[in-house]
PDB file of N, CA and C in Angstrom:
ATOM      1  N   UNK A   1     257.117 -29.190 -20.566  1.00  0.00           N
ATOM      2  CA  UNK A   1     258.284 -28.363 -20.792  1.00  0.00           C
ATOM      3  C   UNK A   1     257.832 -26.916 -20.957  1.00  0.00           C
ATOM      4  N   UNK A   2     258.599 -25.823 -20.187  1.00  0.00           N
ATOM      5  CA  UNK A   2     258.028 -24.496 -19.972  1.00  0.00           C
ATOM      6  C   UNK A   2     258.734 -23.787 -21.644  1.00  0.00           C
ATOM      7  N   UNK A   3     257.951 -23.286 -22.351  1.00  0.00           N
ATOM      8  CA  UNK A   3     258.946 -22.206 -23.448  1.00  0.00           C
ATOM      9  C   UNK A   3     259.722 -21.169 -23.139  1.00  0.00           C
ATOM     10  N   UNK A   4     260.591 -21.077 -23.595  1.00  0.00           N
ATOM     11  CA  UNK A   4     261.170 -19.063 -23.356  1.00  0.00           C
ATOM     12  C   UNK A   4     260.175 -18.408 -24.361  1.00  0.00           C
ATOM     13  N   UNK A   5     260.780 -17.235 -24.000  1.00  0.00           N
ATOM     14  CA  UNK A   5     259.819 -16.392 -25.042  1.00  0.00           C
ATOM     15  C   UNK A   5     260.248 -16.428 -26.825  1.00  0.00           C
ATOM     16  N   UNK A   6     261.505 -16.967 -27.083  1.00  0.00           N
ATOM     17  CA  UNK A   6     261.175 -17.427 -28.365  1.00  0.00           C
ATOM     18  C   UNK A   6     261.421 -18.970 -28.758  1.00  0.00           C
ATOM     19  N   UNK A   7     260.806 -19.383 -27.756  1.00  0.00           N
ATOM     20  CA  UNK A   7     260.213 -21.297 -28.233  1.00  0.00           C
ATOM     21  C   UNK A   7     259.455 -21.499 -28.067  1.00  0.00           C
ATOM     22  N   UNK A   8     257.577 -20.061 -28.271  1.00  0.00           N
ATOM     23  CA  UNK A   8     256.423 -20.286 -28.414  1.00  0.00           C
ATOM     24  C   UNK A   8     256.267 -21.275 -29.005  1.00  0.00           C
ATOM     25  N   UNK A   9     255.064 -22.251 -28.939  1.00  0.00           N
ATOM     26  CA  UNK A   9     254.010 -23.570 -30.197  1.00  0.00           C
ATOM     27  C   UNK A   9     254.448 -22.794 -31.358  1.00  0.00           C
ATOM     28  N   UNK A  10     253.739 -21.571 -31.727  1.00  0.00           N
ATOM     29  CA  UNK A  10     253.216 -21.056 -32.577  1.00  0.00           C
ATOM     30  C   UNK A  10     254.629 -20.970 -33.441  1.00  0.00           C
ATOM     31  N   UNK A  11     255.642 -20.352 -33.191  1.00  0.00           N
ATOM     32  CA  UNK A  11     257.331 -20.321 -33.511  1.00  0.00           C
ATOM     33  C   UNK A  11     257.952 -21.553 -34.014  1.00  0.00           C
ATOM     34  N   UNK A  12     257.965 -22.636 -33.070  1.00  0.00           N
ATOM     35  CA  UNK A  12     257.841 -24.022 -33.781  1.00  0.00           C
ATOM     36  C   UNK A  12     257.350 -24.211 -35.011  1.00  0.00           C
ATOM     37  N   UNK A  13     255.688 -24.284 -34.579  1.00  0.00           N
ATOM     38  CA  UNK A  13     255.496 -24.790 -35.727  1.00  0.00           C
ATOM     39  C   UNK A  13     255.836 -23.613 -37.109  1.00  0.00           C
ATOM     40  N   UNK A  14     255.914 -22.134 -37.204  1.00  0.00           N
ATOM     41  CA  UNK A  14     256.325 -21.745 -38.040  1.00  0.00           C
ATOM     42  C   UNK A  14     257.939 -22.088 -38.445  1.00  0.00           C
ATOM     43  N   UNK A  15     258.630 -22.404 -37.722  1.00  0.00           N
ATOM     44  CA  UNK A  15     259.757 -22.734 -38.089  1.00  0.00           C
ATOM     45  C   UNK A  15     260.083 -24.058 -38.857  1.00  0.00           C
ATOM     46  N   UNK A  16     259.231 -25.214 -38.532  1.00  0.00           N
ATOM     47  CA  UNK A  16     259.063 -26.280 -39.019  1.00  0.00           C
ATOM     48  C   UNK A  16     258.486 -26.037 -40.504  1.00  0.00           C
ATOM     49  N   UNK A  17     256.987 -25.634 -40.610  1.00  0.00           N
ATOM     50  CA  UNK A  17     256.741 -25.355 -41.878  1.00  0.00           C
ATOM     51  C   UNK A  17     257.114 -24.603 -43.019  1.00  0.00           C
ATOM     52  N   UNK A  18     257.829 -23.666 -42.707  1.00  0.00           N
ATOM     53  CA  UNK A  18     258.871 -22.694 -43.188  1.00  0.00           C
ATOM     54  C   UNK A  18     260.113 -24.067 -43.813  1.00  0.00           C
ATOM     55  N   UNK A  19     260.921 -24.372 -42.919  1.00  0.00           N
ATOM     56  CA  UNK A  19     261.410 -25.413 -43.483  1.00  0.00           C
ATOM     57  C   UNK A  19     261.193 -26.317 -44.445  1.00  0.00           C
ATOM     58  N   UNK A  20     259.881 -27.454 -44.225  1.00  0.00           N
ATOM     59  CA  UNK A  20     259.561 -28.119 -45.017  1.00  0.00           C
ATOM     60  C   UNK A  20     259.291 -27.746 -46.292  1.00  0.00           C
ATOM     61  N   UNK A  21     258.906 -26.362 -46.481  1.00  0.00           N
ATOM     62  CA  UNK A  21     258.519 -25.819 -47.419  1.00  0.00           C
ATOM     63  C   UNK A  21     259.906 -25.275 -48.252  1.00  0.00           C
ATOM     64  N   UNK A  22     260.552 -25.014 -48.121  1.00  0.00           N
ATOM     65  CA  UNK A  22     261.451 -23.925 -48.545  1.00  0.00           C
ATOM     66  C   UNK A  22     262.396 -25.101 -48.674  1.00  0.00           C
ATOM     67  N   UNK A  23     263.041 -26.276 -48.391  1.00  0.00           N
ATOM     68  CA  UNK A  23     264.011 -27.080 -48.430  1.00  0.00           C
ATOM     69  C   UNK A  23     264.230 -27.435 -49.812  1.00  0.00           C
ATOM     70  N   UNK A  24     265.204 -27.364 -50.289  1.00  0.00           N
ATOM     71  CA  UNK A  24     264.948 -28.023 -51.790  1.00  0.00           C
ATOM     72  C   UNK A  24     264.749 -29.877 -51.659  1.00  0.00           C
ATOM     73  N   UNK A  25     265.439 -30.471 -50.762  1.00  0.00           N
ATOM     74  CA  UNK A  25     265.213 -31.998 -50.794  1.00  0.00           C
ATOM     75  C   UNK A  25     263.694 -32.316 -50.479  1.00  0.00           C
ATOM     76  N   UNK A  26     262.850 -31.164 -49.674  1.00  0.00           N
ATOM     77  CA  UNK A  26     261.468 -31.474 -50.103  1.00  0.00           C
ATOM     78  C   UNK A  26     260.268 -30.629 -50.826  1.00  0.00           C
ATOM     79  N   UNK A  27     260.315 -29.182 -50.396  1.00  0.00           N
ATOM     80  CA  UNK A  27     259.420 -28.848 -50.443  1.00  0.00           C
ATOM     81  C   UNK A  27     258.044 -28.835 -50.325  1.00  0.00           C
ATOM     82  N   UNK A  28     258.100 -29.427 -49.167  1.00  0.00           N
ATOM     83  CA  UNK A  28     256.388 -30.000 -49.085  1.00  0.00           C
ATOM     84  C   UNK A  28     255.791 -29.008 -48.189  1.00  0.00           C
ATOM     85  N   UNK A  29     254.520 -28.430 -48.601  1.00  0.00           N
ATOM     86  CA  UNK A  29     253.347 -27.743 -48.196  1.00  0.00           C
ATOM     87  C   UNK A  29     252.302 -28.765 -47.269  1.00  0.00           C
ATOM     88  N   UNK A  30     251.840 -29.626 -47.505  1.00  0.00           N
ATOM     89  CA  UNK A  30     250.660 -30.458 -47.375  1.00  0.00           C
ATOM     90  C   UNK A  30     251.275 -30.880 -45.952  1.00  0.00           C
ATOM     91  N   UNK A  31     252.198 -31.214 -45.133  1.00  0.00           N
ATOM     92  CA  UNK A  31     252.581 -31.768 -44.336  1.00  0.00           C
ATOM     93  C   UNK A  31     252.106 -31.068 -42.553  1.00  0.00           C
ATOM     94  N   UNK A  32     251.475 -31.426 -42.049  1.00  0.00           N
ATOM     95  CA  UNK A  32     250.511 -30.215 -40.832  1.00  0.00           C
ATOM     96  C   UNK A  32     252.012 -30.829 -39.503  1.00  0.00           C
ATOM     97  N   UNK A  33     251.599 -29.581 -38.864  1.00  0.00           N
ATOM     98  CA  UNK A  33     252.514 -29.652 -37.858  1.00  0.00           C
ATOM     99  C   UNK A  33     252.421 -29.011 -36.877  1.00  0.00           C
ATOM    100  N   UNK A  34     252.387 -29.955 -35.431  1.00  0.00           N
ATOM    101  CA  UNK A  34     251.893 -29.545 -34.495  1.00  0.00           C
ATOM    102  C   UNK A  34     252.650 -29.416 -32.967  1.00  0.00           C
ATOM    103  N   UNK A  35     252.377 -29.446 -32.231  1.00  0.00           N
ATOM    104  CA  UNK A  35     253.628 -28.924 -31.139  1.00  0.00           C
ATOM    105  C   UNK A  35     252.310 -29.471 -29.800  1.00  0.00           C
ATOM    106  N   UNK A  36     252.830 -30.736 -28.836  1.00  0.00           N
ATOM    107  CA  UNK A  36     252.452 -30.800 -27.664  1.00  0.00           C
ATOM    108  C   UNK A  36     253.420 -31.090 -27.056  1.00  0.00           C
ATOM    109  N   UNK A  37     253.452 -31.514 -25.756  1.00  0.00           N
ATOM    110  CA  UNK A  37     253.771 -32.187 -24.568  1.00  0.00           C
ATOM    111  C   UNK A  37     255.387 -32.159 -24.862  1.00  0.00           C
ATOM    112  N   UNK A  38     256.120 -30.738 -25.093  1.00  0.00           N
ATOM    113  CA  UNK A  38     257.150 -30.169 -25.719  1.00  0.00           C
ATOM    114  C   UNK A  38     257.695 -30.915 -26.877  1.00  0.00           C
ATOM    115  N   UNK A  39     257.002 -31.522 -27.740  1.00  0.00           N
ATOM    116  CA  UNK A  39     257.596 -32.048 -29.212  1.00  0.00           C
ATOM    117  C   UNK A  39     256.704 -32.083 -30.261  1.00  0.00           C
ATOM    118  N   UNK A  40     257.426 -32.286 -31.522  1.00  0.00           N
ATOM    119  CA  UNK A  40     257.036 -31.102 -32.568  1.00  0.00           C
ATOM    120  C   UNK A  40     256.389 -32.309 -33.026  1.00  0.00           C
ATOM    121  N   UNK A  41     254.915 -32.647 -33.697  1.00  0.00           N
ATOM    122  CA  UNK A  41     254.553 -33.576 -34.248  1.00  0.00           C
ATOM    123  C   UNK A  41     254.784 -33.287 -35.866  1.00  0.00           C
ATOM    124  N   UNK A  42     255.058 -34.303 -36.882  1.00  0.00           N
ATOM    125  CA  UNK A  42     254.665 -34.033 -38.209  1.00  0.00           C
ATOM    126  C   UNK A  42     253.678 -34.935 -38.861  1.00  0.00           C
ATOM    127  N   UNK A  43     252.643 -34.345 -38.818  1.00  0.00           N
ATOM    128  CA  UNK A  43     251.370 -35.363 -39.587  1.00  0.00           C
ATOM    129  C   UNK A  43     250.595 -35.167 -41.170  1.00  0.00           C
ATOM    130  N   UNK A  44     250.663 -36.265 -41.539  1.00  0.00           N
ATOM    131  CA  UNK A  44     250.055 -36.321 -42.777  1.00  0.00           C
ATOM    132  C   UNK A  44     250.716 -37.395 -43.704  1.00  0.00           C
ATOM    133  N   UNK A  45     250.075 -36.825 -45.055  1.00  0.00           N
ATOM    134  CA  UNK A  45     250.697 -38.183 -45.827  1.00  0.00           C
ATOM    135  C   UNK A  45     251.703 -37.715 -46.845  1.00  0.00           C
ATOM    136  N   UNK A  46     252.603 -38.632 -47.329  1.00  0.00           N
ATOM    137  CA  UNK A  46     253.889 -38.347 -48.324  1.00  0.00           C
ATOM    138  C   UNK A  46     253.885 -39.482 -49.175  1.00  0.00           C
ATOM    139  N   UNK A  47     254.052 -39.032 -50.440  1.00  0.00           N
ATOM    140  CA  UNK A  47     254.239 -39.924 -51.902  1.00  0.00           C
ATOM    141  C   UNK A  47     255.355 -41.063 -51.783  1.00  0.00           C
ATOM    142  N   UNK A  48     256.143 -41.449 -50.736  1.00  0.00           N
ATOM    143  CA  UNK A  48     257.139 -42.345 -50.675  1.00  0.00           C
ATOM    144  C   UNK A  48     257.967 -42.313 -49.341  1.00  0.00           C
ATOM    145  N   UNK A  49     258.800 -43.487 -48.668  1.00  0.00           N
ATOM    146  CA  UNK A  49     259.362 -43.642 -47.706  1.00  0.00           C
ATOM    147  C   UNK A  49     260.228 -42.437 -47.744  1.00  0.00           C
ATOM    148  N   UNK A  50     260.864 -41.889 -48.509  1.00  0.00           N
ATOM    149  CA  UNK A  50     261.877 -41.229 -48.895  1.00  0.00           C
ATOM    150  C   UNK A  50     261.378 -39.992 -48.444  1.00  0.00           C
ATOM    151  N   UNK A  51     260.618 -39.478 -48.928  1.00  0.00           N
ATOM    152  CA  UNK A  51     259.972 -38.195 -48.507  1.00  0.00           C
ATOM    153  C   UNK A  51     259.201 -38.353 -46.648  1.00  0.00           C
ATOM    154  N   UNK A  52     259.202 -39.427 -46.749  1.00  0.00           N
ATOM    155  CA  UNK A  52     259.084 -39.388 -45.381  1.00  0.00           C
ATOM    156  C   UNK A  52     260.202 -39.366 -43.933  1.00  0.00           C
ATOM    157  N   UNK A  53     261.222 -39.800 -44.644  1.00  0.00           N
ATOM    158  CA  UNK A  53     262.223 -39.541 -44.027  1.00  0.00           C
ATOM    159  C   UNK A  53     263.176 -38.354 -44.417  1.00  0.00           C
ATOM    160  N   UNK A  54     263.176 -37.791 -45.154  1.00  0.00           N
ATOM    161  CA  UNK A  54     263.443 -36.285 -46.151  1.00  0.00           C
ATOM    162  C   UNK A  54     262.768 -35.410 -44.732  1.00  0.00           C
ATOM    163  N   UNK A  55     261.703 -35.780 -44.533  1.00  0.00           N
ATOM    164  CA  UNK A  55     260.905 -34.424 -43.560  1.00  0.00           C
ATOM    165  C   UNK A  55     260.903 -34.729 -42.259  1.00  0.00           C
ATOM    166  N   UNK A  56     261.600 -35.741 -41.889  1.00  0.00           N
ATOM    167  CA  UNK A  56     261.945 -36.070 -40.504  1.00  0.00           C
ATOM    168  C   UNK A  56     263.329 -35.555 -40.655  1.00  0.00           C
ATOM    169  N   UNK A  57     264.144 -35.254 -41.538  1.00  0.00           N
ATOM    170  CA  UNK A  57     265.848 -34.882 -41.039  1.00  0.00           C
ATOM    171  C   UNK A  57     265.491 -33.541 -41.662  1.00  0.00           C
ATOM    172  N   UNK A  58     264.618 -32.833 -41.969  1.00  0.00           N
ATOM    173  CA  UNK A  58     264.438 -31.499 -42.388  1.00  0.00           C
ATOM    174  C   UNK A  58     264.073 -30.799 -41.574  1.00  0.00           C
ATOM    175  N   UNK A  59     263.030 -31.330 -40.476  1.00  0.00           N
ATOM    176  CA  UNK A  59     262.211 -30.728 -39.477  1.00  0.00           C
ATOM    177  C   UNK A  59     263.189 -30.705 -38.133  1.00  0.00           C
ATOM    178  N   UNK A  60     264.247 -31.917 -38.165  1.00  0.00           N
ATOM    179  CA  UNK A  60     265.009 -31.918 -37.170  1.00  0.00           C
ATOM    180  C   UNK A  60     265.972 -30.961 -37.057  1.00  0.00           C
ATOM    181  N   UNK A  61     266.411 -30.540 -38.259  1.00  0.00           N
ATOM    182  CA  UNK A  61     267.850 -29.554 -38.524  1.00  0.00           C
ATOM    183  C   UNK A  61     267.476 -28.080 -37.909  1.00  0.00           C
ATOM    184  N   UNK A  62     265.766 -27.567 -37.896  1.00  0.00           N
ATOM    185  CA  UNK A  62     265.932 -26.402 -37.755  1.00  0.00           C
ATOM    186  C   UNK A  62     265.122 -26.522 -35.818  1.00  0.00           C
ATOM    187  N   UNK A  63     265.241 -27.656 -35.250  1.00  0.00           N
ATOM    188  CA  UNK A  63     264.553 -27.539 -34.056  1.00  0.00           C
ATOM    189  C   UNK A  63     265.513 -27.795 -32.793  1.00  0.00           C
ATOM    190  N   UNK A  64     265.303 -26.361 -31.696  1.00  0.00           N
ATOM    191  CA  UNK A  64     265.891 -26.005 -31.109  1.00  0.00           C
ATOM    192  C   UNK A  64     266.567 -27.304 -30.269  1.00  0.00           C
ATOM    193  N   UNK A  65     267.369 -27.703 -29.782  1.00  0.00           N
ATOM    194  CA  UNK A  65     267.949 -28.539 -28.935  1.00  0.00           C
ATOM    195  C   UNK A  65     266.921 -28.965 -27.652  1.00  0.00           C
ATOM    196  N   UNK A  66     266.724 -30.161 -27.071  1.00  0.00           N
ATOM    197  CA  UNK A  66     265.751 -30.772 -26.367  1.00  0.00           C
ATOM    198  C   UNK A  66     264.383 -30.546 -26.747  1.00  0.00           C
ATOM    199  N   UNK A  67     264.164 -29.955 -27.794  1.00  0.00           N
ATOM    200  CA  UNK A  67     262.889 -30.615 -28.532  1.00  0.00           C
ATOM    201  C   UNK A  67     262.705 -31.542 -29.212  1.00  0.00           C
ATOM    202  N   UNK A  68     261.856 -32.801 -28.942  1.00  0.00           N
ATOM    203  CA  UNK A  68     261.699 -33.964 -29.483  1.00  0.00           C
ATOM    204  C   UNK A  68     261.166 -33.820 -30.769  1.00  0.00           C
ATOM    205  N   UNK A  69     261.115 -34.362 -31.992  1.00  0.00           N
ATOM    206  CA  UNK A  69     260.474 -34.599 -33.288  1.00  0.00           C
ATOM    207  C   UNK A  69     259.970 -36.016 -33.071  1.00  0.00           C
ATOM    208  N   UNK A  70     258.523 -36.085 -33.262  1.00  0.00           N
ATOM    209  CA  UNK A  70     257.857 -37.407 -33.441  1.00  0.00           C
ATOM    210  C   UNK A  70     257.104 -37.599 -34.821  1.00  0.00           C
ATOM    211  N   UNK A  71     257.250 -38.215 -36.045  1.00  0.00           N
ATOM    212  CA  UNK A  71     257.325 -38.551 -37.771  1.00  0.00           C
ATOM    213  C   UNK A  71     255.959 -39.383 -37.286  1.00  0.00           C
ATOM    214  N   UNK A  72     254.604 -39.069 -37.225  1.00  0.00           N
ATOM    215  CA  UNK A  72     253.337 -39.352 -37.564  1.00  0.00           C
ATOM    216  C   UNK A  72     253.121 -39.418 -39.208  1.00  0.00           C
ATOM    217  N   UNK A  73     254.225 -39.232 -40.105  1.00  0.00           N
ATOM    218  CA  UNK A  73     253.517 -38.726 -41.509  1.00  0.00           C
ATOM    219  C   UNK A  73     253.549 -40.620 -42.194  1.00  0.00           C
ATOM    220  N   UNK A  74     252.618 -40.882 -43.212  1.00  0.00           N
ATOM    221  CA  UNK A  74     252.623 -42.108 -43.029  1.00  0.00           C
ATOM    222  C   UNK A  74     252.347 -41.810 -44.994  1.00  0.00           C
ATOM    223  N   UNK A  75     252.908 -43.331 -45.499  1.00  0.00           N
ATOM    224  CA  UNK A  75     253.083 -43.467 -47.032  1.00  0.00           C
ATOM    225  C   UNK A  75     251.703 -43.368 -47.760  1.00  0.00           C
ATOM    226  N   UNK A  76     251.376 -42.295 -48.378  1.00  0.00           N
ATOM    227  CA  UNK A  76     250.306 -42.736 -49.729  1.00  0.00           C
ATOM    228  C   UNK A  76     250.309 -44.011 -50.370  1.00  0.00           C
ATOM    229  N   UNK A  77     249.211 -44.868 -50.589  1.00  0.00           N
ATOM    230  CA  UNK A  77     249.096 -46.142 -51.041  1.00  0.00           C
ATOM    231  C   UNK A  77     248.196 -45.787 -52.183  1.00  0.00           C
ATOM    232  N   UNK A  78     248.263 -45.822 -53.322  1.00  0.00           N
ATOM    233  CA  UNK A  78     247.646 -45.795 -54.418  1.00  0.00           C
ATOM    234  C   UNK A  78     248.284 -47.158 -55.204  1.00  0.00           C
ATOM    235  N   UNK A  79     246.706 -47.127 -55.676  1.00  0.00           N
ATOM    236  CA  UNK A  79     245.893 -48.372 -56.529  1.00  0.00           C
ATOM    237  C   UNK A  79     245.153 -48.302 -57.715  1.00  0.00           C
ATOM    238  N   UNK A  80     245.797 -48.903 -58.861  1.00  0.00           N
ATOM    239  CA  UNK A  80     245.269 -48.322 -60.086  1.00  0.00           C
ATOM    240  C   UNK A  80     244.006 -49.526 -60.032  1.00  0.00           C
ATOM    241  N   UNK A  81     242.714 -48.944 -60.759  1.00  0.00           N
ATOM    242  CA  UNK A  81     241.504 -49.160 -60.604  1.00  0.00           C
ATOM    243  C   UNK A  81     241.423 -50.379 -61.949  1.00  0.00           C
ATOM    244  N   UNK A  82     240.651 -51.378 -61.721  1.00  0.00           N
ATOM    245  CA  UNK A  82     240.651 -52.464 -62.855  1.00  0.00           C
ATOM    246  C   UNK A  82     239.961 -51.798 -64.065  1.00  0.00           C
ATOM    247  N   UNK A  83     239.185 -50.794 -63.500  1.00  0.00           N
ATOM    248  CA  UNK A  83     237.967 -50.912 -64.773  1.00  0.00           C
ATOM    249  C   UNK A  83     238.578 -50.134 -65.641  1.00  0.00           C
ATOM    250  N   UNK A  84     237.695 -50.402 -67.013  1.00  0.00           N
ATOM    251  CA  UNK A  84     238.260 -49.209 -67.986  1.00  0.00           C
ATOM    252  C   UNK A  84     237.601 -48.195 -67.835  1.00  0.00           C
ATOM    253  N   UNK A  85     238.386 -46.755 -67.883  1.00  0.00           N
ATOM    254  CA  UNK A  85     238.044 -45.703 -68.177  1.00  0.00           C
ATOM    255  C   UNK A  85     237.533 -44.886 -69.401  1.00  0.00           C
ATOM    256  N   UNK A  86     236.136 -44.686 -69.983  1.00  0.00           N
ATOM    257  CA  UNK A  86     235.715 -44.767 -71.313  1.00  0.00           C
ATOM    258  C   UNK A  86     235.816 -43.262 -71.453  1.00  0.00           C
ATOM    259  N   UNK A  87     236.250 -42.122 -72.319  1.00  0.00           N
ATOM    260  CA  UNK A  87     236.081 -40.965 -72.856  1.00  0.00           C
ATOM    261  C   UNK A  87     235.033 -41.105 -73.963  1.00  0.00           C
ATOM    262  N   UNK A  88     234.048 -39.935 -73.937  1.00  0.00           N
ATOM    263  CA  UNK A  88     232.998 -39.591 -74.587  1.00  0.00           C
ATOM    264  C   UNK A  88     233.326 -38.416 -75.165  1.00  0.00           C
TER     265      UNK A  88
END
């Protein structure tokens, strides 16, 4: 897909991260975002399903019409550790 001159990569992805960031339903920083084969990737990891779908309808709202969004961001799995933790 060819860009106009304002649907550079670089525009995308500032527009995307700008978003994610600034949204009050997420605010997420940590989330990388990338732009090929004319669609906007969002990669990385998020604390819950919720936030993962939070930044798939966040990233979608501000992206221009026939640009695809593809949700690479995948759930944090944390595991509390058996052992005890001793303070000295």
């Amino acid at each position: 897909m060819e860009y106009g001159p304002t649907l550079h990569k670089s525009y995308l992805v500032a527009r995307v991260r700008e978003a994610l960031a600034e949204d009050p339903r997420l605010n997420e920083l940590d989330i990388q975002v990338t732009v090929a084969a004319g669609k906007v990737f969002l990669l990385g990891e998020v604390a819950s399903q919720e936030r993962r779908r939070q930044a798939a309808i966040v990233a979608a709202e501000v992206l221009p019409e026939g640009i695809g969004l593809v949700n690479n961001l995948h759930v944090a799995r944390y595991t509390e550790s058996s052992d005890v933790e001793e303070l000295r």
